[in-house]
PDB file of N, CA and C in Angstrom:
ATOM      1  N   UNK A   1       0.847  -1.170   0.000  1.00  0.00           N
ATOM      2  CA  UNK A   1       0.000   0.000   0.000  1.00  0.00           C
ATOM      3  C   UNK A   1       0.894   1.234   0.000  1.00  0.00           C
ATOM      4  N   UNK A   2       0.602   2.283  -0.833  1.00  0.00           N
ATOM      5  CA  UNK A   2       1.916   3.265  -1.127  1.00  0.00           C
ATOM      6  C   UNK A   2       1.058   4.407   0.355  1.00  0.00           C
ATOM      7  N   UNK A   3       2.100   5.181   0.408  1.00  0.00           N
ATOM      8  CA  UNK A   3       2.310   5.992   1.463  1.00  0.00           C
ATOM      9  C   UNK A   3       1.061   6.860   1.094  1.00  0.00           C
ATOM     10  N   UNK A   4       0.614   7.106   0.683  1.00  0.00           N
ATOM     11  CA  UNK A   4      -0.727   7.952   0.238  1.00  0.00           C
ATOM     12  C   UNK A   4      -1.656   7.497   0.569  1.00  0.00           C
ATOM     13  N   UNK A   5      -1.763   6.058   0.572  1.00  0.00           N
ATOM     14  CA  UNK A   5      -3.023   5.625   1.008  1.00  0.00           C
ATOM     15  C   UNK A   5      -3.215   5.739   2.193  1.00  0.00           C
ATOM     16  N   UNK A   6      -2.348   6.228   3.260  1.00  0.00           N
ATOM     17  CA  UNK A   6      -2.340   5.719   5.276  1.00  0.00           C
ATOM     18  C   UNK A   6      -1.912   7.302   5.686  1.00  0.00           C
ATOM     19  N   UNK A   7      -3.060   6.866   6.696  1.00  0.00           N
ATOM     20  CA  UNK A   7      -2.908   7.872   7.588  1.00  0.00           C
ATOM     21  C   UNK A   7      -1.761   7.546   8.476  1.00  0.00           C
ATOM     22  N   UNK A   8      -0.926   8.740   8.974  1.00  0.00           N
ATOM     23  CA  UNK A   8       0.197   8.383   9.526  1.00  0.00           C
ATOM     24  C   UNK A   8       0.431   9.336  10.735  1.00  0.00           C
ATOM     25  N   UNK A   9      -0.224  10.345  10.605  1.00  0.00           N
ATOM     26  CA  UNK A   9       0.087  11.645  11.695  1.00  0.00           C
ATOM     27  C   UNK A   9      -1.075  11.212  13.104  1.00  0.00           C
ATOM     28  N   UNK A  10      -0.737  11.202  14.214  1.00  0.00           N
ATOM     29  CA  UNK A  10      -1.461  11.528  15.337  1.00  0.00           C
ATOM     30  C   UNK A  10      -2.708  11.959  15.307  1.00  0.00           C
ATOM     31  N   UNK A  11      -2.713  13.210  15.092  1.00  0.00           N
ATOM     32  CA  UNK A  11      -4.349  14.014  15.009  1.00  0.00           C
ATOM     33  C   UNK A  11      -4.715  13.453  13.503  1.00  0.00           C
ATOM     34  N   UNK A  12      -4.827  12.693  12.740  1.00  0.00           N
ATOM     35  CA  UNK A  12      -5.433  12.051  11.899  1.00  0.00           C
ATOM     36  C   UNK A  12      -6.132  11.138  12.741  1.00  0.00           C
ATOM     37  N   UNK A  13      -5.462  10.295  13.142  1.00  0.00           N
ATOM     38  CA  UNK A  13      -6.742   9.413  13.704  1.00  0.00           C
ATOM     39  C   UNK A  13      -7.513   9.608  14.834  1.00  0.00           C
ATOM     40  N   UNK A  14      -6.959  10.614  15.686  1.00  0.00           N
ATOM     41  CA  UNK A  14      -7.670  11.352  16.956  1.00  0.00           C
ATOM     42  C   UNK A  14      -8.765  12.124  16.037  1.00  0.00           C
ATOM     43  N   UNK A  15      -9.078  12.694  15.183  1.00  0.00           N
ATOM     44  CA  UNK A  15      -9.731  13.006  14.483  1.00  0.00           C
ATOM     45  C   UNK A  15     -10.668  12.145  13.890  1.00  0.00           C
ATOM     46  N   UNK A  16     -10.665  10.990  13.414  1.00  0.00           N
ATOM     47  CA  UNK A  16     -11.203  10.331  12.706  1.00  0.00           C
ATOM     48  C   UNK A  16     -12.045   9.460  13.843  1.00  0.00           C
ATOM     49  N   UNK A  17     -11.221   9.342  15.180  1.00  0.00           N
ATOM     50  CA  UNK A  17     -11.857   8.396  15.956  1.00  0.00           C
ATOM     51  C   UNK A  17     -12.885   9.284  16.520  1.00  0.00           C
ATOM     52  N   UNK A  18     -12.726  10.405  16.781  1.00  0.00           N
ATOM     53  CA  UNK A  18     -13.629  11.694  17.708  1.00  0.00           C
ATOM     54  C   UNK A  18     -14.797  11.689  16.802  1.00  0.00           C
ATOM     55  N   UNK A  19     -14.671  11.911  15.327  1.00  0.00           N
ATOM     56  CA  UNK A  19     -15.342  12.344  14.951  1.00  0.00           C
ATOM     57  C   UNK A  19     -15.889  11.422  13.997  1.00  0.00           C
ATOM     58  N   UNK A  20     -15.636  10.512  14.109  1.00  0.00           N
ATOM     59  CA  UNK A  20     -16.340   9.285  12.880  1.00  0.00           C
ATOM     60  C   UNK A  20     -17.206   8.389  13.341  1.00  0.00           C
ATOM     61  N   UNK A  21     -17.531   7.452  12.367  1.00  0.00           N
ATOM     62  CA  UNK A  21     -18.648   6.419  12.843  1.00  0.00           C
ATOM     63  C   UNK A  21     -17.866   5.567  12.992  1.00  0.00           C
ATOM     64  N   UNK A  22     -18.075   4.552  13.703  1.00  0.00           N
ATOM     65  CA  UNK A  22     -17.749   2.696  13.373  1.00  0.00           C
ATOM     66  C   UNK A  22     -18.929   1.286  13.925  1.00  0.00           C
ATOM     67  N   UNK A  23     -17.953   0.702  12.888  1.00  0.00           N
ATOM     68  CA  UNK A  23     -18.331  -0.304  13.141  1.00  0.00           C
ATOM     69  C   UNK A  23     -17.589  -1.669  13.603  1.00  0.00           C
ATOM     70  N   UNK A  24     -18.063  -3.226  13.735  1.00  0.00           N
ATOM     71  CA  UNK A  24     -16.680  -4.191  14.215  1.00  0.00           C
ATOM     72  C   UNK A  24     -17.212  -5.173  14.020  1.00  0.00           C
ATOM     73  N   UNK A  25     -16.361  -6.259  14.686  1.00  0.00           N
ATOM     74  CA  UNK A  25     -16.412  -7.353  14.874  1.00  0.00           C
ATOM     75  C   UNK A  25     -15.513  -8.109  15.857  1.00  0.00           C
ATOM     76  N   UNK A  26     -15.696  -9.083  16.038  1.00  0.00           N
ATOM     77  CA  UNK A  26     -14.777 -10.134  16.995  1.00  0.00           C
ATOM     78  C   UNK A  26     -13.258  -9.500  16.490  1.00  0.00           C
ATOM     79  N   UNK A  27     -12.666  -9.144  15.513  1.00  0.00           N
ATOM     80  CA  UNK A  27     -11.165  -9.257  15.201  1.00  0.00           C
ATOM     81  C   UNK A  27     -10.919  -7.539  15.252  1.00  0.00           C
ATOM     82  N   UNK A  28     -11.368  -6.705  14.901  1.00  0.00           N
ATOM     83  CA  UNK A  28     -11.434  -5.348  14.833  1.00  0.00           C
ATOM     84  C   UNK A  28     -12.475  -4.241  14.873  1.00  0.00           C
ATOM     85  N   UNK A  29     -11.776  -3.143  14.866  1.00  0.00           N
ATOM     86  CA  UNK A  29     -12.597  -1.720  15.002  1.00  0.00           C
ATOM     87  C   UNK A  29     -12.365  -1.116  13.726  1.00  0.00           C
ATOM     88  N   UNK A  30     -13.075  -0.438  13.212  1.00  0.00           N
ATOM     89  CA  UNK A  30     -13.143   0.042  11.871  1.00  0.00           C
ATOM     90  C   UNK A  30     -14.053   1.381  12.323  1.00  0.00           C
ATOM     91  N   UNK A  31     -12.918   2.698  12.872  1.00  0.00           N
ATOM     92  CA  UNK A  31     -13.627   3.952  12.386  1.00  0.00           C
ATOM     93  C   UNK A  31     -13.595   4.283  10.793  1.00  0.00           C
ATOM     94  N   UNK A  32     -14.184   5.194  10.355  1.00  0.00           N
ATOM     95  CA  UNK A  32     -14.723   5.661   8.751  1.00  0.00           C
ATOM     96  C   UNK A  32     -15.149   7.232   9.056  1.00  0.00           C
ATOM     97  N   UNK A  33     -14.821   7.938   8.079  1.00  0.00           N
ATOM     98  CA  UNK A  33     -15.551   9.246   7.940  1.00  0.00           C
ATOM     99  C   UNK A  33     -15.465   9.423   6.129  1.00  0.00           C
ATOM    100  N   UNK A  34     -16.511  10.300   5.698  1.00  0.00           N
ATOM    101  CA  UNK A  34     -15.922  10.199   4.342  1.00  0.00           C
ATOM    102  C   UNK A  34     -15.480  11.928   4.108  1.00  0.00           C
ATOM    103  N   UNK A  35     -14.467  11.526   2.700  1.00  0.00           N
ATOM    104  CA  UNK A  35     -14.030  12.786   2.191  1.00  0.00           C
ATOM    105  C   UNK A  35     -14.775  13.142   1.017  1.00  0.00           C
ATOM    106  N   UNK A  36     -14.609  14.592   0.897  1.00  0.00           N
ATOM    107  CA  UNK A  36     -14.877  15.087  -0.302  1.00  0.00           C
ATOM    108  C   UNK A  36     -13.990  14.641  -1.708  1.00  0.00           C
ATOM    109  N   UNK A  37     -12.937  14.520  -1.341  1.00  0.00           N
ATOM    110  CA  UNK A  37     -12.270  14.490  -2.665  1.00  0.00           C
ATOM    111  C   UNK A  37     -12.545  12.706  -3.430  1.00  0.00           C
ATOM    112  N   UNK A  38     -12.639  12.992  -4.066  1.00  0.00           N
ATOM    113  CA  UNK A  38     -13.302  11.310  -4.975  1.00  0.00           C
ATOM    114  C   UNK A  38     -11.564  10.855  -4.805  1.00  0.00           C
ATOM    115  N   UNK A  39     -11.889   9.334  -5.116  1.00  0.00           N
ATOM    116  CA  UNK A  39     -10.657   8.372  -5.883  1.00  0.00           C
ATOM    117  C   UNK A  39      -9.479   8.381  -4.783  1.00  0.00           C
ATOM    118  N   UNK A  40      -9.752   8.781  -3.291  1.00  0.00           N
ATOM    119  CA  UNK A  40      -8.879   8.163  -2.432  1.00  0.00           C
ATOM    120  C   UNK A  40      -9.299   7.487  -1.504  1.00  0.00           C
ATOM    121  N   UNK A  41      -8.877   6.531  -1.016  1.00  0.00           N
ATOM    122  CA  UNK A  41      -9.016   5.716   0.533  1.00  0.00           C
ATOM    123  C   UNK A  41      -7.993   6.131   0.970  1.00  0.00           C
ATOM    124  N   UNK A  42      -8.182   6.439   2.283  1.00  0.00           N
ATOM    125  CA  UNK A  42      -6.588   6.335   3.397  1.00  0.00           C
ATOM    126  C   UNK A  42      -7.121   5.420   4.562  1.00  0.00           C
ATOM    127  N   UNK A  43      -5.965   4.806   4.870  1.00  0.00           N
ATOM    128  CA  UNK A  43      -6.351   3.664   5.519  1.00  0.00           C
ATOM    129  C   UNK A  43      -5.028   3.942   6.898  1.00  0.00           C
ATOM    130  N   UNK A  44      -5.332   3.878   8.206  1.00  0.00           N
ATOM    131  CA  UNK A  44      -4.718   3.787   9.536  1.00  0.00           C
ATOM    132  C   UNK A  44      -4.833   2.703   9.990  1.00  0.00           C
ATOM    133  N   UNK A  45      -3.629   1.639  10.675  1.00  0.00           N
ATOM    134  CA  UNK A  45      -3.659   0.851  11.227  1.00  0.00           C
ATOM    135  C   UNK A  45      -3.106   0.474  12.660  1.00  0.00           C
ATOM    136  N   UNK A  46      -3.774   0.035  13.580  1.00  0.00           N
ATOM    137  CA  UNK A  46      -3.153   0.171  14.887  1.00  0.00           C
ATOM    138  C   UNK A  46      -3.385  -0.928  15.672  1.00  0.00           C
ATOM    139  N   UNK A  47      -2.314  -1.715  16.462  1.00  0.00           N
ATOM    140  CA  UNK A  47      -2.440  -2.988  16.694  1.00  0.00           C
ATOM    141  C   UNK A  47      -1.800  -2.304  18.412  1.00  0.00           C
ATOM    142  N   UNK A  48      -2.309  -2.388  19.126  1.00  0.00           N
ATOM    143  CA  UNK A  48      -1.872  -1.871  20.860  1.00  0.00           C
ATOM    144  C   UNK A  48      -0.791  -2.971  20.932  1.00  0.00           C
ATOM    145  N   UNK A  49      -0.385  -1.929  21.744  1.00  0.00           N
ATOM    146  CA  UNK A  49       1.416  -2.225  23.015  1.00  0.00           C
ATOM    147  C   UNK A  49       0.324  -3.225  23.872  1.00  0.00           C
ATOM    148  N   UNK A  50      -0.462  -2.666  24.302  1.00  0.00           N
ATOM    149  CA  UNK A  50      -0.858  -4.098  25.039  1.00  0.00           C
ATOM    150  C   UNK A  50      -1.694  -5.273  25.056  1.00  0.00           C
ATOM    151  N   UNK A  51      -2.021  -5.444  23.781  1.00  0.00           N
ATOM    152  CA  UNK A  51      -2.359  -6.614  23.110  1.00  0.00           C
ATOM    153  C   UNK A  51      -0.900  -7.766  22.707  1.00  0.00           C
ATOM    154  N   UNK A  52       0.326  -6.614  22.216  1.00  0.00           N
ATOM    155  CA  UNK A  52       1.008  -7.382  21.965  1.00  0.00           C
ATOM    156  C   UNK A  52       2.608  -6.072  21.839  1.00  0.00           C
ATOM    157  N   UNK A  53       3.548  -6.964  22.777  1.00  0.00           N
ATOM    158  CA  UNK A  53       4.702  -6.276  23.297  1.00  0.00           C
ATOM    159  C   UNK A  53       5.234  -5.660  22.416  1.00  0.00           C
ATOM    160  N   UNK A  54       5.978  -6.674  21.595  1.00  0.00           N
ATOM    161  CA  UNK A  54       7.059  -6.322  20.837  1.00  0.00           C
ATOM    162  C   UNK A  54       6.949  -5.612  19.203  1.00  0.00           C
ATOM    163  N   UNK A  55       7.279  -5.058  19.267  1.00  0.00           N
ATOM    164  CA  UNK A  55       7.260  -3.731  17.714  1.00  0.00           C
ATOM    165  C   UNK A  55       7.722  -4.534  16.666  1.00  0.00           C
ATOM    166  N   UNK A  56       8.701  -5.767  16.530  1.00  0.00           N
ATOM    167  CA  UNK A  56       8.120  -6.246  15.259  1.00  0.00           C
ATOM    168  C   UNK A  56       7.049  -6.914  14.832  1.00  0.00           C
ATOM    169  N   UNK A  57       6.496  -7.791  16.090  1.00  0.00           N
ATOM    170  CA  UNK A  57       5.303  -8.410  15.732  1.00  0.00           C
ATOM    171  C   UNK A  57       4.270  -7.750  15.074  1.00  0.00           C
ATOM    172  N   UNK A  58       3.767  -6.014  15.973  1.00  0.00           N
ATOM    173  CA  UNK A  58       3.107  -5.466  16.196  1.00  0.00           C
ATOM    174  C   UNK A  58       3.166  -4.883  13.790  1.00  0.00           C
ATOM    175  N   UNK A  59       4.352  -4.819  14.002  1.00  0.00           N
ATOM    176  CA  UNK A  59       4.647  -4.311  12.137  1.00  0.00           C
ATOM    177  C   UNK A  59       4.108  -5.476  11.173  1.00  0.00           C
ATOM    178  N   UNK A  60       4.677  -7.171  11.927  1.00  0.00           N
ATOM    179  CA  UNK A  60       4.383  -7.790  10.976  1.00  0.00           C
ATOM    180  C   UNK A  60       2.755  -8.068  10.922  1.00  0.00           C
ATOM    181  N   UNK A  61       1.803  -7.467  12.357  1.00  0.00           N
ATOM    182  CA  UNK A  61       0.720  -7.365  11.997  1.00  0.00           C
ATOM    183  C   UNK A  61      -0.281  -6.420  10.600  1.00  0.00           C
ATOM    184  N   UNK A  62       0.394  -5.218  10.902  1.00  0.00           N
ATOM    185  CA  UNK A  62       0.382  -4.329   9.997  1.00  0.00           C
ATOM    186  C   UNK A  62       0.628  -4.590   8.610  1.00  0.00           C
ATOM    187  N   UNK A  63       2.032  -5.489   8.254  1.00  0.00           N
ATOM    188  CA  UNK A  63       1.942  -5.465   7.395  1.00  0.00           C
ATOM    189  C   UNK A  63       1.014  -6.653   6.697  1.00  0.00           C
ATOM    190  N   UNK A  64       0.378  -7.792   7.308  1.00  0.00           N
ATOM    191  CA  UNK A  64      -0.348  -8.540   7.210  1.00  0.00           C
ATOM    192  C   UNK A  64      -1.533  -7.702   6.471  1.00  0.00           C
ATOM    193  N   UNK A  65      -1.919  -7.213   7.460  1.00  0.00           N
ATOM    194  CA  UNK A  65      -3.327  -6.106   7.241  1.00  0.00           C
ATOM    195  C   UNK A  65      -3.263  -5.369   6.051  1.00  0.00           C
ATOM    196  N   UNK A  66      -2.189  -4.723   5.404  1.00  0.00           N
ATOM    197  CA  UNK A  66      -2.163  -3.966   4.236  1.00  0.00           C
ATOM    198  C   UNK A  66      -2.220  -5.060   3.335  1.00  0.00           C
ATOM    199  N   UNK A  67      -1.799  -6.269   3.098  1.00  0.00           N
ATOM    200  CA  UNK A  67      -1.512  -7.164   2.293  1.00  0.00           C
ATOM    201  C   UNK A  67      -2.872  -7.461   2.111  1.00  0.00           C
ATOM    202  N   UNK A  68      -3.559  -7.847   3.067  1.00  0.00           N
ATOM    203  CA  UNK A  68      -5.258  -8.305   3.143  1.00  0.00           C
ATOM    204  C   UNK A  68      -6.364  -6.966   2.341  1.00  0.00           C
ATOM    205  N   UNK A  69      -5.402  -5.749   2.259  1.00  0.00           N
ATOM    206  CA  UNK A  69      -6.758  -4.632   2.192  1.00  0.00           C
ATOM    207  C   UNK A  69      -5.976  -4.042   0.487  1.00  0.00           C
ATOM    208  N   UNK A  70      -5.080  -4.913   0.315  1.00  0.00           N
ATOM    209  CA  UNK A  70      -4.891  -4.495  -1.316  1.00  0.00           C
ATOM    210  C   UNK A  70      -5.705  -4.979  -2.477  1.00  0.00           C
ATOM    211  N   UNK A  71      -7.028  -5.857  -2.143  1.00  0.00           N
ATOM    212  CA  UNK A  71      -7.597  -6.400  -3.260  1.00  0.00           C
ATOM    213  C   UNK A  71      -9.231  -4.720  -2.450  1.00  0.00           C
ATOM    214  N   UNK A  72      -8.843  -3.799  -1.705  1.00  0.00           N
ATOM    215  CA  UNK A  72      -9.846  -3.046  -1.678  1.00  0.00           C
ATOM    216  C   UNK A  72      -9.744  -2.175  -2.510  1.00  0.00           C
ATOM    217  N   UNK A  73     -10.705  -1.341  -3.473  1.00  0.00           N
ATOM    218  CA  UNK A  73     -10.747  -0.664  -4.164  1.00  0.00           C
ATOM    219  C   UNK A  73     -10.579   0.967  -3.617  1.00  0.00           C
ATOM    220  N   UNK A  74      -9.805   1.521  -4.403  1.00  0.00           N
ATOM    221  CA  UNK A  74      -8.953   2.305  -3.957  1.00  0.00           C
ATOM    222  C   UNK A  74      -9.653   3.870  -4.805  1.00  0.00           C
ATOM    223  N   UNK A  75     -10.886   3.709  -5.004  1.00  0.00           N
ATOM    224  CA  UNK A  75     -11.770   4.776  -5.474  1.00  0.00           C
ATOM    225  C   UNK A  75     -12.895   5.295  -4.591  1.00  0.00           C
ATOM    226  N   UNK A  76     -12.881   4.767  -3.535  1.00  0.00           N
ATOM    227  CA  UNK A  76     -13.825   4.912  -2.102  1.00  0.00           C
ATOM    228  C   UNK A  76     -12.864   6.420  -1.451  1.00  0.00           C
ATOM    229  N   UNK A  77     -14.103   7.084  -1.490  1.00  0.00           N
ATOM    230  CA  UNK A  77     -13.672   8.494  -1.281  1.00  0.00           C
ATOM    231  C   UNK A  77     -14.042   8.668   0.811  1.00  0.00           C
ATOM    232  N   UNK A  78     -12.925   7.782   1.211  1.00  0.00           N
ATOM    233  CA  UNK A  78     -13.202   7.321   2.859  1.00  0.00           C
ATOM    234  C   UNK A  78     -11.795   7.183   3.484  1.00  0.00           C
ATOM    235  N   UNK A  79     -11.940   7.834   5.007  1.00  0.00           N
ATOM    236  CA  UNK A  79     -10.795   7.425   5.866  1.00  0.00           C
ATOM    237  C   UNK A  79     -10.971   6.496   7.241  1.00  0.00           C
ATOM    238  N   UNK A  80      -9.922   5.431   7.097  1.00  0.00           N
ATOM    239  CA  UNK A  80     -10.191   4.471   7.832  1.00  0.00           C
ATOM    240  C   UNK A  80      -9.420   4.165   8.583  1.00  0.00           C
ATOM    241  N   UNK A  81      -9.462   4.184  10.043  1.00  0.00           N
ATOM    242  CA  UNK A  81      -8.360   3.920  11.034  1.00  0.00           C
ATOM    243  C   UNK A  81      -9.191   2.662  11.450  1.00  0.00           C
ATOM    244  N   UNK A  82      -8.475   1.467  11.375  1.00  0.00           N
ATOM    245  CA  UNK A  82      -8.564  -0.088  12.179  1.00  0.00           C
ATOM    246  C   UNK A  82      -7.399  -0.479  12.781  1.00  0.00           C
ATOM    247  N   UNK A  83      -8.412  -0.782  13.904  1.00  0.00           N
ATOM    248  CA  UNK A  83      -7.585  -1.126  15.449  1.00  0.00           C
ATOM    249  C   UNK A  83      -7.718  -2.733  15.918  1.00  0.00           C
ATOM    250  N   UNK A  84      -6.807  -3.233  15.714  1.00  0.00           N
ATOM    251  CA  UNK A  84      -7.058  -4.716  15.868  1.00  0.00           C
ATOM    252  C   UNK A  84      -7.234  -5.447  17.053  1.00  0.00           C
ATOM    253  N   UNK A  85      -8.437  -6.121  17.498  1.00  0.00           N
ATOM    254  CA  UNK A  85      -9.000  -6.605  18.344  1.00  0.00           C
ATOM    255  C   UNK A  85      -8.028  -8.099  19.051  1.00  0.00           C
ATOM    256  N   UNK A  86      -7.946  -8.685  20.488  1.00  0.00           N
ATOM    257  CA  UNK A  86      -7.384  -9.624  20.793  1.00  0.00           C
ATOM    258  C   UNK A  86      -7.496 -11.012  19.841  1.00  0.00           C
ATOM    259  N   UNK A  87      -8.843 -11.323  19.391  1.00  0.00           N
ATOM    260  CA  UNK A  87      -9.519 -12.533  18.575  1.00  0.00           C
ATOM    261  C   UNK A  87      -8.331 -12.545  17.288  1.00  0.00           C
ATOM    262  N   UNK A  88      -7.756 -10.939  16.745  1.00  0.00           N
ATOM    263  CA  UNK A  88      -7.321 -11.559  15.539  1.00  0.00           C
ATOM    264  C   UNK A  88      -5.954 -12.688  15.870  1.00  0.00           C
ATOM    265  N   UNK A  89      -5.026 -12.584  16.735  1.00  0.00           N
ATOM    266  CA  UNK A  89      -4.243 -13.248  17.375  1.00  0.00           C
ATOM    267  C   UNK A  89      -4.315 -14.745  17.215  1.00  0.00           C
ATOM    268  N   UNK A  90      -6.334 -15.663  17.213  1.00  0.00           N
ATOM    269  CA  UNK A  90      -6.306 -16.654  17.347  1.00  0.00           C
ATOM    270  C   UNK A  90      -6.151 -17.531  16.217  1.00  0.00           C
ATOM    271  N   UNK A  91      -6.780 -16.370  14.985  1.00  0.00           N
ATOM    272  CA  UNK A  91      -7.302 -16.725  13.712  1.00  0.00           C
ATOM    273  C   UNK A  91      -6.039 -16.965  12.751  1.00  0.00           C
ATOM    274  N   UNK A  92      -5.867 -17.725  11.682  1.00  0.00           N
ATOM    275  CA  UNK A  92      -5.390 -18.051  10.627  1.00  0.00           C
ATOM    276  C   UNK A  92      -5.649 -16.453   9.792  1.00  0.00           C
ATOM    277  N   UNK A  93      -4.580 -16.468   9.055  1.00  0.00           N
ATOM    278  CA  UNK A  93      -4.644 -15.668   7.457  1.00  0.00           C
ATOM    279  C   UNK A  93      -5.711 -15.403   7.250  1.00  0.00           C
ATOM    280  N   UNK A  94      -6.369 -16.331   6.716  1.00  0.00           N
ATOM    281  CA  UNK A  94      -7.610 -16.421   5.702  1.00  0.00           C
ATOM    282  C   UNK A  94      -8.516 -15.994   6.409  1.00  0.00           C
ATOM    283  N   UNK A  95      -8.770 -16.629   7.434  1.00  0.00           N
ATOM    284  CA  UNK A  95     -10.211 -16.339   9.033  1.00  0.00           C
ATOM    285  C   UNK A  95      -9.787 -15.013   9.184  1.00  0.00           C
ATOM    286  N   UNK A  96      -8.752 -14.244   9.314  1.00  0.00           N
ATOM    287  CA  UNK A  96      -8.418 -12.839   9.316  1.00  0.00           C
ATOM    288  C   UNK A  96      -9.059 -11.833   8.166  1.00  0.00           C
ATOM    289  N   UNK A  97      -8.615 -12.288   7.133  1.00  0.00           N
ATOM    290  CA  UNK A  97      -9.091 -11.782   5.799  1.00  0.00           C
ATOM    291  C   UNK A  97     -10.341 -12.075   5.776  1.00  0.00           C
ATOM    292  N   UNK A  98     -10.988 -12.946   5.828  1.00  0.00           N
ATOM    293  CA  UNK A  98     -12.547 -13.362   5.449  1.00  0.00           C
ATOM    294  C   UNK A  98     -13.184 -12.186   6.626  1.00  0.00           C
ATOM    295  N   UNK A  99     -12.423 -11.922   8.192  1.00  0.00           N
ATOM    296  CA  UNK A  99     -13.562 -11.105   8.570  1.00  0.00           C
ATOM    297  C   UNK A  99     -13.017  -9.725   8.418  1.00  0.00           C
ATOM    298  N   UNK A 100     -12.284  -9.652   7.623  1.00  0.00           N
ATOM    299  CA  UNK A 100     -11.663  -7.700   7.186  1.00  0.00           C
ATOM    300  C   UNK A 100     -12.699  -7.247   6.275  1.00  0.00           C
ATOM    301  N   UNK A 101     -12.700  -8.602   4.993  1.00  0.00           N
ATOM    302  CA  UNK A 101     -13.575  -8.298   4.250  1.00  0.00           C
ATOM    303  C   UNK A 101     -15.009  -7.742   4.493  1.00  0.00           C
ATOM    304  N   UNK A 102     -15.754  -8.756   5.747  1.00  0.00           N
ATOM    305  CA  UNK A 102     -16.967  -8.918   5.722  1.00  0.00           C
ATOM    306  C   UNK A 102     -17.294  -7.207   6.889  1.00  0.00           C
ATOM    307  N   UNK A 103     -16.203  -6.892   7.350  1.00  0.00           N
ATOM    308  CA  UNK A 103     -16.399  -5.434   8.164  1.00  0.00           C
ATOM    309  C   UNK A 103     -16.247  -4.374   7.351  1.00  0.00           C
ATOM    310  N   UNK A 104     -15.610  -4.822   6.141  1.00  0.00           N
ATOM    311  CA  UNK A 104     -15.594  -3.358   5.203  1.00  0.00           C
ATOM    312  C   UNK A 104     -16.804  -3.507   4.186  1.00  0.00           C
ATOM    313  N   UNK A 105     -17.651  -4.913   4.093  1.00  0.00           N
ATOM    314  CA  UNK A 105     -18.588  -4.853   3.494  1.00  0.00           C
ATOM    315  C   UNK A 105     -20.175  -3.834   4.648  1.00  0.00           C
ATOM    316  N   UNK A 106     -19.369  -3.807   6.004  1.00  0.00           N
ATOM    317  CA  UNK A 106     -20.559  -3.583   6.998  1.00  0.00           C
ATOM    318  C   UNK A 106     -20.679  -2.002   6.919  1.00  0.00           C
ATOM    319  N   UNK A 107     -20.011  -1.260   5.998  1.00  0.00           N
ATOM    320  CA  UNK A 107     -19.745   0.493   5.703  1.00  0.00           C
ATOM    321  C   UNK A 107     -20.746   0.740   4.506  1.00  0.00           C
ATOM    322  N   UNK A 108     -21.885   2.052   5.414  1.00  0.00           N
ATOM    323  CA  UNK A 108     -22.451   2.049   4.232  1.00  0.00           C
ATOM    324  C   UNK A 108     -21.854   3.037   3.348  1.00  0.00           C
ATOM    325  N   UNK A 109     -22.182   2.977   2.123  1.00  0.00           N
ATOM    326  CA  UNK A 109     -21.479   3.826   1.278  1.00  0.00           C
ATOM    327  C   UNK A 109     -22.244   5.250   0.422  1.00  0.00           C
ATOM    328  N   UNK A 110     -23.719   5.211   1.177  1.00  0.00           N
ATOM    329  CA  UNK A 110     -24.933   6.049   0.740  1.00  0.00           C
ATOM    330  C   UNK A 110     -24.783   7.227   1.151  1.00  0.00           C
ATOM    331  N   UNK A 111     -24.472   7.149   2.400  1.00  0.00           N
ATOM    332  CA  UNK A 111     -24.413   8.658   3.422  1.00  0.00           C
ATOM    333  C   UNK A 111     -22.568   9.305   3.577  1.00  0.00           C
ATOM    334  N   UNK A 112     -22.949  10.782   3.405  1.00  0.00           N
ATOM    335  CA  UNK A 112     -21.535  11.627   3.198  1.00  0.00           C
ATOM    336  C   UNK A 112     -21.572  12.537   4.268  1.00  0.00           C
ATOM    337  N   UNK A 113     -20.001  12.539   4.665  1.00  0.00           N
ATOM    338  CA  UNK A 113     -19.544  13.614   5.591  1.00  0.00           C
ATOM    339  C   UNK A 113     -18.584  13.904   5.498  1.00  0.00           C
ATOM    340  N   UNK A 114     -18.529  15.493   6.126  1.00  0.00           N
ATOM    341  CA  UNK A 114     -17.038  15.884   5.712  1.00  0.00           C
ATOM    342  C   UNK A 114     -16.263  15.868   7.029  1.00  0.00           C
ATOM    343  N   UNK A 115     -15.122  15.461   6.511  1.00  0.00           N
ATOM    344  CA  UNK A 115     -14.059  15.633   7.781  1.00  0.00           C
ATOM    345  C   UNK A 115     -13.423  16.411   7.597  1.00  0.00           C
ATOM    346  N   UNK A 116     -12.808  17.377   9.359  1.00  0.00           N
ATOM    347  CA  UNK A 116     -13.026  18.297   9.718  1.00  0.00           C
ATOM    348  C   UNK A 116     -11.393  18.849  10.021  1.00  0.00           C
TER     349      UNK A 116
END
């Protein structure tokens, strides 16, 4: 996922979490707000220090997660900070992916807001 697509600054996702909707499941949190500008997703990912210690794990979660959210279409005019829940820890790859998918299918895509 190229650097454009992720939110990376602090008050991006303090922002997005204050002021957005979400939704979840057993494996994650999925805040959303949408943007005005068409043809971008930005996507934030955050796996807690205390779910799990060590900073490479915590990356190779991350980078798991981007790998899983590259078949998402990248014309969704939305910003998304997901925070990964203890459950994903238990799950396989696929059981991971199958419920990323089915939480980004749970966003509706009818209603617009601007972030702030």
């Amino acid at each position: 996922m190229e650097r454009k697509y992720r939110l990376l600054k602090n008050y991006q996702f303090e922002n997005l979490i204050v002021n957005g909707k979400f939704v979840s499941n057993r494996d994650f949190f999925l805040y959303y707000c949408y943007r005005d500008d068409l043809g971008t997703i930005r996507i934030g990912i955050t796996v807690p220090k205390k779910l799990v210690k060590k900073a490479f794990a915590r990356n190779k979660i991350k980078r798991q997660i981007r790998s899983m959210l590259i078949d998402v279409e990248k014309n969704w005019a939305i910003n998304i900070v997901l925070i990964v829940r203890k459950n994903y820890l238990n799950n396989d790859y696929t059981n991971n992916k199958v419920s990323l998918t089915n939480l980004l299918g749970k966003i509706p895509l009818k209603e617009k807001k601007e972030i702030k």
